[in-house]
N, C-alpha and C. Protein backbone atom coordinates (compact mmCIF):
# COMPACT_ATOMS: atom_id res chain seq x y z
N UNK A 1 -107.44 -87.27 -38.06
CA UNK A 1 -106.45 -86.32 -37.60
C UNK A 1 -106.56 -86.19 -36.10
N UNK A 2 -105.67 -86.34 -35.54
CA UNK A 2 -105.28 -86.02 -33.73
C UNK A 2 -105.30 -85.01 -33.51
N UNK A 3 -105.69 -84.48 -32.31
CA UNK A 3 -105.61 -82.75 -31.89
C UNK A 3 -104.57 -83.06 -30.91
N UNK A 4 -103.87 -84.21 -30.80
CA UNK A 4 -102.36 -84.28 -30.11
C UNK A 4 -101.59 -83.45 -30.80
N UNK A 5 -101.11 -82.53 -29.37
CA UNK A 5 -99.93 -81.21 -29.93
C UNK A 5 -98.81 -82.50 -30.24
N UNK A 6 -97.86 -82.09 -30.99
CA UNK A 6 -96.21 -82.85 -31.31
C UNK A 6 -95.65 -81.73 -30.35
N UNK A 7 -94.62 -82.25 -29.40
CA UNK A 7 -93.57 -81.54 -28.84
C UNK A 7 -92.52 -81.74 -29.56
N UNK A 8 -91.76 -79.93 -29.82
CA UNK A 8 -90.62 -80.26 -30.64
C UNK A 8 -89.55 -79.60 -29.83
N UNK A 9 -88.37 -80.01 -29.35
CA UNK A 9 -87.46 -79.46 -28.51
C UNK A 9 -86.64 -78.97 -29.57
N UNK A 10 -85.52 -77.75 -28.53
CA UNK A 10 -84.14 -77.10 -29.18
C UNK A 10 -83.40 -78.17 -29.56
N UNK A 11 -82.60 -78.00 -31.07
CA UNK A 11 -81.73 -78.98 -31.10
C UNK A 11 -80.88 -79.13 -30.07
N UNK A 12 -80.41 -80.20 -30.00
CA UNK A 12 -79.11 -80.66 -29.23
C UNK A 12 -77.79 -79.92 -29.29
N UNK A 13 -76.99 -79.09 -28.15
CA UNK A 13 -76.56 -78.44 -28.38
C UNK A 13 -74.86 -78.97 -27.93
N UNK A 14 -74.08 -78.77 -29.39
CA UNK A 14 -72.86 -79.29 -29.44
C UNK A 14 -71.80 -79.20 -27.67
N UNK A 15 -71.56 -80.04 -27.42
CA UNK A 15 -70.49 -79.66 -25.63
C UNK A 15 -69.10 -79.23 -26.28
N UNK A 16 -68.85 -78.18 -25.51
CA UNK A 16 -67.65 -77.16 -25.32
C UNK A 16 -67.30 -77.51 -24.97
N UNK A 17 -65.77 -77.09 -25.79
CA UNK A 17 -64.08 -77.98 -25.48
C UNK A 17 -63.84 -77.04 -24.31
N UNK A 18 -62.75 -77.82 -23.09
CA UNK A 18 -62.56 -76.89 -21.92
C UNK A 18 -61.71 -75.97 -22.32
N UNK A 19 -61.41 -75.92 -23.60
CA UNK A 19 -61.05 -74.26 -23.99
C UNK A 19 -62.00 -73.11 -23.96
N UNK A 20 -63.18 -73.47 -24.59
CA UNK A 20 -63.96 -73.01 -25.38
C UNK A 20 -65.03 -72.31 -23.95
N UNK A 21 -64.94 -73.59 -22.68
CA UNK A 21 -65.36 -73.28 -21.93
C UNK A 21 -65.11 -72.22 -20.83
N UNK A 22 -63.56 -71.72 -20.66
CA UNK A 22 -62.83 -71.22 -20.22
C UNK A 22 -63.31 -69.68 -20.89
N UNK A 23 -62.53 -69.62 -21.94
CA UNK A 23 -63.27 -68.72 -22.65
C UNK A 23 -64.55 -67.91 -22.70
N UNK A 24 -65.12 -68.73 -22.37
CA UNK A 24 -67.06 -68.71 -22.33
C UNK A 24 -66.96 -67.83 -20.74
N UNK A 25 -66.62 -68.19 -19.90
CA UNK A 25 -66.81 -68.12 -18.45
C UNK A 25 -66.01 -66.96 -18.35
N UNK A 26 -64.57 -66.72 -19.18
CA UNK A 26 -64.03 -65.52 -18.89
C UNK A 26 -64.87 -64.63 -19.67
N UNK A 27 -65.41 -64.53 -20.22
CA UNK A 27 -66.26 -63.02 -21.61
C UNK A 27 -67.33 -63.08 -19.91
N UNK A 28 -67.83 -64.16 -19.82
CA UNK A 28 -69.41 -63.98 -18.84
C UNK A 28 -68.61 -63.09 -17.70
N UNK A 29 -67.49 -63.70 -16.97
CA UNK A 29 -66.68 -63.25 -15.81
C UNK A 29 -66.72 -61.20 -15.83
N UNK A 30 -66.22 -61.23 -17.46
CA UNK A 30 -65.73 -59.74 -17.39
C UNK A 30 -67.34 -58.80 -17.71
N UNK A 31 -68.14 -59.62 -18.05
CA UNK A 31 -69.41 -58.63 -18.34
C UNK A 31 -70.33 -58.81 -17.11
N UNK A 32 -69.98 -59.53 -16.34
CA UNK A 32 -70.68 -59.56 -14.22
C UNK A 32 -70.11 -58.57 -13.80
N UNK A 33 -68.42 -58.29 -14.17
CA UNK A 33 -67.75 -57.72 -13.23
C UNK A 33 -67.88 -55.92 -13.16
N UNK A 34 -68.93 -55.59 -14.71
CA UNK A 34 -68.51 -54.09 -14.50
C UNK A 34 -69.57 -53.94 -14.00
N UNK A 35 -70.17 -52.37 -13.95
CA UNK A 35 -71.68 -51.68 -13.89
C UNK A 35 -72.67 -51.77 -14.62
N UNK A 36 -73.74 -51.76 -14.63
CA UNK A 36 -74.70 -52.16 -15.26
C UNK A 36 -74.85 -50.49 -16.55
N UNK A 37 -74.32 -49.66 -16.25
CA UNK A 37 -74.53 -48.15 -16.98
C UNK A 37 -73.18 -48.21 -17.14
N UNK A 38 -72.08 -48.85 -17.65
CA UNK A 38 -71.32 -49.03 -18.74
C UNK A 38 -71.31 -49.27 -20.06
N UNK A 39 -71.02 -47.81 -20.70
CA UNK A 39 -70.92 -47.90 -22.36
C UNK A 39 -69.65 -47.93 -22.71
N UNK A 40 -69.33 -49.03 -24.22
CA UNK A 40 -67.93 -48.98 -24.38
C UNK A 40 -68.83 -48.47 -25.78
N UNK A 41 -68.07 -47.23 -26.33
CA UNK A 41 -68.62 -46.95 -27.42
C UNK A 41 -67.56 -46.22 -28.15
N UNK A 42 -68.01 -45.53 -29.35
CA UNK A 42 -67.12 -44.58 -30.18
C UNK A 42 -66.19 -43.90 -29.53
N UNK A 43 -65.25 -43.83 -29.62
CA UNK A 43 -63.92 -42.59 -29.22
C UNK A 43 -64.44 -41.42 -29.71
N UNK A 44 -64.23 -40.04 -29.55
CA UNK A 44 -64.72 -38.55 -29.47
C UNK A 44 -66.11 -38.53 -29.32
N UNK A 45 -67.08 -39.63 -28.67
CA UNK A 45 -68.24 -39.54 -28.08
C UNK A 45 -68.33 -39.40 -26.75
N UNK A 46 -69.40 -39.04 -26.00
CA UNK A 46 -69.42 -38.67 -25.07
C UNK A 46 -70.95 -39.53 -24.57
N UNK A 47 -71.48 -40.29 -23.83
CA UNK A 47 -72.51 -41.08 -23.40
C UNK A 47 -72.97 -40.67 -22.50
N UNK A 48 -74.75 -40.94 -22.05
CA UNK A 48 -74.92 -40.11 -21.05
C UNK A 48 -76.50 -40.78 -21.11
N UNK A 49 -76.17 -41.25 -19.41
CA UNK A 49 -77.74 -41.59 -19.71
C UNK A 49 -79.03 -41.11 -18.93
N UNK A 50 -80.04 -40.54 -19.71
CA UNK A 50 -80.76 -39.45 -19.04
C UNK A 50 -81.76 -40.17 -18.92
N UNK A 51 -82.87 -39.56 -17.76
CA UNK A 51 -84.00 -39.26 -17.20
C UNK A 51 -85.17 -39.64 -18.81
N UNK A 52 -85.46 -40.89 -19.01
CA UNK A 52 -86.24 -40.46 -20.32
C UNK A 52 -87.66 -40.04 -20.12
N UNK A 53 -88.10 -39.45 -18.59
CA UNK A 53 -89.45 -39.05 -18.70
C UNK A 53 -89.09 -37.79 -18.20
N UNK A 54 -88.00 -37.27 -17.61
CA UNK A 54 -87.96 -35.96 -17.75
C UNK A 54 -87.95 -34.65 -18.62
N UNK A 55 -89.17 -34.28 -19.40
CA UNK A 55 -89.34 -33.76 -20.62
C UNK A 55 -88.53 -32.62 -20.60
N UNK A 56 -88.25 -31.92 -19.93
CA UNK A 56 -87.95 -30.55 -19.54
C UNK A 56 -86.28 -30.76 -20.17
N UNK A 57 -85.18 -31.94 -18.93
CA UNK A 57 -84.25 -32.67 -19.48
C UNK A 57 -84.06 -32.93 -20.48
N UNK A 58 -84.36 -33.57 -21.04
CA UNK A 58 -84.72 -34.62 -22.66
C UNK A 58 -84.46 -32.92 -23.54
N UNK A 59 -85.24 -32.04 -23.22
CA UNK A 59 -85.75 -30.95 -23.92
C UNK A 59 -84.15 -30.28 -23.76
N UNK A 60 -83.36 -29.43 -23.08
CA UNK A 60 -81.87 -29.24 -22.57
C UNK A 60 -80.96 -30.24 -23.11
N UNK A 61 -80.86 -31.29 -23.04
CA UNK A 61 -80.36 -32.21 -23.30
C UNK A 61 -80.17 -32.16 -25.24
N UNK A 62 -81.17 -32.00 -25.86
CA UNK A 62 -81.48 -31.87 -26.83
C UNK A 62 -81.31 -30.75 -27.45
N UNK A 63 -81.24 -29.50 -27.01
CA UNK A 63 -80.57 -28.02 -26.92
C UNK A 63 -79.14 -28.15 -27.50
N UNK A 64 -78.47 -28.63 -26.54
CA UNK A 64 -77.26 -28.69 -26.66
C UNK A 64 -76.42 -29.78 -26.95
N UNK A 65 -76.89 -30.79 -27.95
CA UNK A 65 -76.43 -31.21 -28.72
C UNK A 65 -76.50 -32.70 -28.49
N UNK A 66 -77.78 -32.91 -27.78
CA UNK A 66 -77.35 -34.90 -27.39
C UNK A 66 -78.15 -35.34 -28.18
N UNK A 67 -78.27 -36.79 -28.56
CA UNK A 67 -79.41 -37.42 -28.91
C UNK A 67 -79.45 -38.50 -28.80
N UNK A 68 -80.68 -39.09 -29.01
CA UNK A 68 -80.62 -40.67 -28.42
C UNK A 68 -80.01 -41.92 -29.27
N UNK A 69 -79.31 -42.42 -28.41
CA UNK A 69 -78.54 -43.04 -29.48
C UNK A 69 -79.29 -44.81 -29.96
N UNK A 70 -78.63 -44.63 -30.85
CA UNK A 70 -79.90 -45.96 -31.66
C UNK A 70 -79.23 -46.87 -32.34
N UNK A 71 -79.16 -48.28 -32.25
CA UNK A 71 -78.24 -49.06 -32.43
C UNK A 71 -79.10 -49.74 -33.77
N UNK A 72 -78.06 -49.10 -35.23
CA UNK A 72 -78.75 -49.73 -36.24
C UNK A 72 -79.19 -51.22 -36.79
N UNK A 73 -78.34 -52.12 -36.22
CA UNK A 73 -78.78 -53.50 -36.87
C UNK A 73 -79.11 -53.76 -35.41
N UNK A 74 -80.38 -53.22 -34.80
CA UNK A 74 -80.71 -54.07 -33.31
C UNK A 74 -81.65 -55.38 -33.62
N UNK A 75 -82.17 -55.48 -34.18
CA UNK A 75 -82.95 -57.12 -34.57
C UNK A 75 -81.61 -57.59 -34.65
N UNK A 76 -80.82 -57.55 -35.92
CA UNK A 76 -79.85 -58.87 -35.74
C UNK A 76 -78.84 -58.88 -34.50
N UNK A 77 -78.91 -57.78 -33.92
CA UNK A 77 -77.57 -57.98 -32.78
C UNK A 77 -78.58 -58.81 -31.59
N UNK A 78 -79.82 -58.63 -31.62
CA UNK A 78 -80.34 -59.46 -30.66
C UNK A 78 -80.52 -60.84 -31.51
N UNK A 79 -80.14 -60.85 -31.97
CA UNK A 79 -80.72 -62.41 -32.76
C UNK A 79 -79.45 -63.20 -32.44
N UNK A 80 -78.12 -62.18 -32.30
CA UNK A 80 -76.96 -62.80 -32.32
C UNK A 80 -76.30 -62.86 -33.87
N UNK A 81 -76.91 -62.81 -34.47
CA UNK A 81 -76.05 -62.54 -36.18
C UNK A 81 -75.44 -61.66 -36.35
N UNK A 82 -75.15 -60.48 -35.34
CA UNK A 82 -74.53 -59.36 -35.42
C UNK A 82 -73.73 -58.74 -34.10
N UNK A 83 -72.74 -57.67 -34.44
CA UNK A 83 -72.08 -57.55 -32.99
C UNK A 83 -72.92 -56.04 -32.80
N UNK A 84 -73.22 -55.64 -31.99
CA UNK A 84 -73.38 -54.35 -31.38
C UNK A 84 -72.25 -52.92 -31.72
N UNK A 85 -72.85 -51.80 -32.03
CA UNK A 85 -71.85 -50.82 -32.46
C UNK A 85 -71.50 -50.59 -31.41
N UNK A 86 -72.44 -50.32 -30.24
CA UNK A 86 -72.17 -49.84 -29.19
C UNK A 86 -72.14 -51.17 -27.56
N UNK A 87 -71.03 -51.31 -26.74
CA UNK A 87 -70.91 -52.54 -26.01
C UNK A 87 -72.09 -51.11 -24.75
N UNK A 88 -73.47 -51.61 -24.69
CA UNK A 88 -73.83 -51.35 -23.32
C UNK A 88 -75.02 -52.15 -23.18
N UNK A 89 -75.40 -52.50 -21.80
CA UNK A 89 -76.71 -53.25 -21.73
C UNK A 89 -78.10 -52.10 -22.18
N UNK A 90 -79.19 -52.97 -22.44
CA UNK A 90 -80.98 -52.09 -22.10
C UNK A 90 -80.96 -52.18 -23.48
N UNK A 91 -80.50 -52.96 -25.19
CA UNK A 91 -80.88 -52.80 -26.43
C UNK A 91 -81.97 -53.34 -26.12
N UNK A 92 -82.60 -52.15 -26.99
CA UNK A 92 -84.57 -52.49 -27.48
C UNK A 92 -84.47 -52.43 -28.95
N UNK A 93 -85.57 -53.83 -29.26
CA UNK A 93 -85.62 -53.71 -30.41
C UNK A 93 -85.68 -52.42 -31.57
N UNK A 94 -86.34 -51.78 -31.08
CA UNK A 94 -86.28 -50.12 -31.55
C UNK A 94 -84.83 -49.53 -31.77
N UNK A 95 -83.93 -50.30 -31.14
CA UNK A 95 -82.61 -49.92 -31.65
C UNK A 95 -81.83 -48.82 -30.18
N UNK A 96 -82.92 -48.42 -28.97
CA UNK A 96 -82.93 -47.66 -28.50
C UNK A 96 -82.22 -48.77 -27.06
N UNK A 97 -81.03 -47.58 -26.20
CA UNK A 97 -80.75 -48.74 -25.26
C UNK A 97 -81.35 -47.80 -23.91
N UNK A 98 -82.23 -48.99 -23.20
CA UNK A 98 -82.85 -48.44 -21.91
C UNK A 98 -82.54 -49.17 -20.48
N UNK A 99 -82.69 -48.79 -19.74
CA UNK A 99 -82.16 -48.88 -18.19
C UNK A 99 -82.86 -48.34 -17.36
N UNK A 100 -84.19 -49.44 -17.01
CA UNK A 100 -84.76 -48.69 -15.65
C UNK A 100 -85.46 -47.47 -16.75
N UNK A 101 -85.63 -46.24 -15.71
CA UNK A 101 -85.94 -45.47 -16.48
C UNK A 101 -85.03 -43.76 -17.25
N UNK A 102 -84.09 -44.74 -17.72
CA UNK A 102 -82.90 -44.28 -18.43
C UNK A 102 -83.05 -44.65 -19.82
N UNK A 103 -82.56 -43.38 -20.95
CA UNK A 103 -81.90 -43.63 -22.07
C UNK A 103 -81.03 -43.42 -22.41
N UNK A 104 -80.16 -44.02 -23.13
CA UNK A 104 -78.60 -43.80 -23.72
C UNK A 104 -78.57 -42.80 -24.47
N UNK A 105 -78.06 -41.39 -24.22
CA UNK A 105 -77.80 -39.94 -25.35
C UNK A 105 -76.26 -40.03 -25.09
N UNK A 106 -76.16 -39.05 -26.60
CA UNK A 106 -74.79 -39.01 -26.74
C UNK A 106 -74.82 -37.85 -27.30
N UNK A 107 -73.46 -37.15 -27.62
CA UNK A 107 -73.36 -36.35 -27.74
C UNK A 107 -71.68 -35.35 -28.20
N UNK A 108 -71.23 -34.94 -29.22
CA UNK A 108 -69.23 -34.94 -29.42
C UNK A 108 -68.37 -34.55 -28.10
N UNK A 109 -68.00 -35.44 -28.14
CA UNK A 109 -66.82 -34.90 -26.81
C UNK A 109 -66.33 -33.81 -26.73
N UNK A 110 -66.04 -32.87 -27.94
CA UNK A 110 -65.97 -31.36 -27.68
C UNK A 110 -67.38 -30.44 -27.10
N UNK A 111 -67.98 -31.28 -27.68
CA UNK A 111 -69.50 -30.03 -27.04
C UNK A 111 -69.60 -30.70 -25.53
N UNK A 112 -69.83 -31.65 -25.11
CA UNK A 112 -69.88 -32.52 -23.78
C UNK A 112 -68.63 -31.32 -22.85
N UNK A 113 -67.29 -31.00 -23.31
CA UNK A 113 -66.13 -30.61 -22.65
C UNK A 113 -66.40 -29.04 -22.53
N UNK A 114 -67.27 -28.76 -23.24
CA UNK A 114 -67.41 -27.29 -23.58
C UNK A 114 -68.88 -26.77 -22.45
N UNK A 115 -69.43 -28.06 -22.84
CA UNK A 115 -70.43 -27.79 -21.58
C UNK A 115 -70.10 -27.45 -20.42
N UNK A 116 -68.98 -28.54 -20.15
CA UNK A 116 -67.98 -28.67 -18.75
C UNK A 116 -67.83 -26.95 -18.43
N UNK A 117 -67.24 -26.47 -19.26
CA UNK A 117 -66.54 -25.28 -19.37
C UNK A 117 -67.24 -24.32 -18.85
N UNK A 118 -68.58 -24.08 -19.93
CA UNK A 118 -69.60 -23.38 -19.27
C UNK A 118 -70.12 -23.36 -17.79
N UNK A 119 -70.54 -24.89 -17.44
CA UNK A 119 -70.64 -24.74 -16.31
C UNK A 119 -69.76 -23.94 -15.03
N UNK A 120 -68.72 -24.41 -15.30
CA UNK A 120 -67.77 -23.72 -14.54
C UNK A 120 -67.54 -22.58 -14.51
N UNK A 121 -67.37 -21.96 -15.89
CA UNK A 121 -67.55 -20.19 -15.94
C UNK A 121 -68.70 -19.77 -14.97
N UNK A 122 -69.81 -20.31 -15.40
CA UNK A 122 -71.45 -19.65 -14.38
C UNK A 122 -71.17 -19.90 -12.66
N UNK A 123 -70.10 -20.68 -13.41
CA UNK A 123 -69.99 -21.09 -11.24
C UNK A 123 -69.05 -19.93 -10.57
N UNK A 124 -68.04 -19.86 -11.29
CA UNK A 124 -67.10 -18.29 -11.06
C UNK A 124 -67.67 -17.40 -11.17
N UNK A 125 -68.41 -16.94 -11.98
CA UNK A 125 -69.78 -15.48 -12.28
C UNK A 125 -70.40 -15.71 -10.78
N UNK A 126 -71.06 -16.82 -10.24
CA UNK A 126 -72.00 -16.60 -8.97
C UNK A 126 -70.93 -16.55 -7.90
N UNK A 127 -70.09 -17.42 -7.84
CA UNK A 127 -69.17 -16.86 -6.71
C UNK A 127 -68.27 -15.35 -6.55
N UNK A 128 -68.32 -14.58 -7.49
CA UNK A 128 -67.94 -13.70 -7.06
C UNK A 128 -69.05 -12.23 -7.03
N UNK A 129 -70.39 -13.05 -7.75
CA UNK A 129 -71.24 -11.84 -7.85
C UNK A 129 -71.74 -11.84 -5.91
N UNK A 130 -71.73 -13.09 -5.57
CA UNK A 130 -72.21 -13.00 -4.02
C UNK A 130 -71.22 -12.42 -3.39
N UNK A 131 -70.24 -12.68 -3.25
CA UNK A 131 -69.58 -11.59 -2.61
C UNK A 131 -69.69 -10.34 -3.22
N UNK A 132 -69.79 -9.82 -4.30
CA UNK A 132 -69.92 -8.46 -4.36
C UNK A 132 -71.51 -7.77 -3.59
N UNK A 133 -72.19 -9.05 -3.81
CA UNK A 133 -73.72 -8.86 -3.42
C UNK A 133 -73.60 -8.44 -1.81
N UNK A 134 -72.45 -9.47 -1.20
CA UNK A 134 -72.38 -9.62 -0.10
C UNK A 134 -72.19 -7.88 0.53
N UNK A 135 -70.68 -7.57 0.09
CA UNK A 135 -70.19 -6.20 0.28
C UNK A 135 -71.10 -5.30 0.00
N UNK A 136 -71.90 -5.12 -1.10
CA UNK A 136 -72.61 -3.80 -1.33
C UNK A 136 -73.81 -3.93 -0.33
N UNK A 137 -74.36 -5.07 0.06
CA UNK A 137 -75.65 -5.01 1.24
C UNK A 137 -75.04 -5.00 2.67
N UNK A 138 -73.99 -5.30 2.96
CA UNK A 138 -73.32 -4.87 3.90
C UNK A 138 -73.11 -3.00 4.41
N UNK A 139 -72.52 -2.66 3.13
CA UNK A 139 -72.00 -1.39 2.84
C UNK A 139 -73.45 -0.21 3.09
N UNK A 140 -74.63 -0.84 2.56
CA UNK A 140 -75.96 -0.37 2.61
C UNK A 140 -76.40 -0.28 4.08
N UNK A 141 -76.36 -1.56 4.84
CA UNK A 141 -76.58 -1.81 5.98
C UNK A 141 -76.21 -1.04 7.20
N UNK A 142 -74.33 -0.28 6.66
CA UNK A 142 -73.38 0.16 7.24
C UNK A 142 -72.81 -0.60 8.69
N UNK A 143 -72.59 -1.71 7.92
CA UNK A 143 -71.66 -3.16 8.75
C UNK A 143 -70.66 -3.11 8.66
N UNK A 144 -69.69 -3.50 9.18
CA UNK A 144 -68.38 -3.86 8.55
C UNK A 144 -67.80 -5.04 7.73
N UNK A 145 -67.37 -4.90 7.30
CA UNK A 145 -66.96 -6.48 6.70
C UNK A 145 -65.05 -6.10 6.46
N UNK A 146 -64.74 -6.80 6.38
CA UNK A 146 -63.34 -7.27 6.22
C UNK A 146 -62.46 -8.46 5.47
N UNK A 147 -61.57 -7.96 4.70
CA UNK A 147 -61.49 -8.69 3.49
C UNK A 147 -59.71 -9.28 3.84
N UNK A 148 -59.56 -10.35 3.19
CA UNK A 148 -57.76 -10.83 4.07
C UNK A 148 -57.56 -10.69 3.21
N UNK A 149 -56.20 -10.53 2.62
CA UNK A 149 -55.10 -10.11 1.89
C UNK A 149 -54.58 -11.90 1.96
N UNK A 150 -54.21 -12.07 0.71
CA UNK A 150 -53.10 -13.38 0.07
C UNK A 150 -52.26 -13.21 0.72
């Protein structure tokens, strides 16, 4: 018996019709051309990709309704026997898609819009509590202040 390794190469791989090639080069063309943190995913989802060592984040994030999203047949979609539920780069075998040090959460587009909402309410609450803050420490001070008319 020989302790000569056998080299065994990839089969030979069939040449593409210049259709096929065209084709090939336009799918590659359009997946160069976007961002690398592009998700094409579910309609009434909402994608979002967070901080995955920010525990505090992750922790908020998780509050209000996100979670990490996990791509069920990820062995075969990396194997290629399968298409992806979700079109974004960073699938880990774990099913989990990562970026740098990003994970893919998601979360319903009504709660995502509602968040929106909130935020904005708390932003009208502080803008007008400072001016009231403003006037009454003024008023304390006995400053003047002056207010314009619409």
């Amino acid at each position: 018996m020989s302790d000569e390794k056998k080299i065994v190469s990839a089969p030979p791989v069939a040449p593409l019709t210049p259709e096929q090639k065209k084709a090939r080069y336009a799918e590659l063309r359009k997946k160069f051309g976007r961002a690398k943190s592009f998700v094409g995913g579910k309609s009434g989802i909402h994608y979002f990709w967070a901080a995955k060592d920010d525990g505090s984040e992750m922790a908020r994030l998780d509050m209000i309704g996100y979670s990490i999203v996990r791509e069920p047949n990820a062995k075969e979609v990396l194997s290629g026997t399968k298409k992806p539920e979700i079109d974004a780069a960073g699938l880990r075998e774990d099913g989990t898609y990562c970026l740098g040090d990003t994970i893919l959460m998601c979360c319903p587009q009504d709660v995502y819009e509602f968040s929106l909402l909130d935020v904005e309410e708390r932003f009208e609450v502080m803008k007008r509590s400072a001016k009231e803050n403003f006037l009454t420490e003024a008023e304390k001070a006995g400053a003047p202040t002056f207010q314009f008319s619409k």
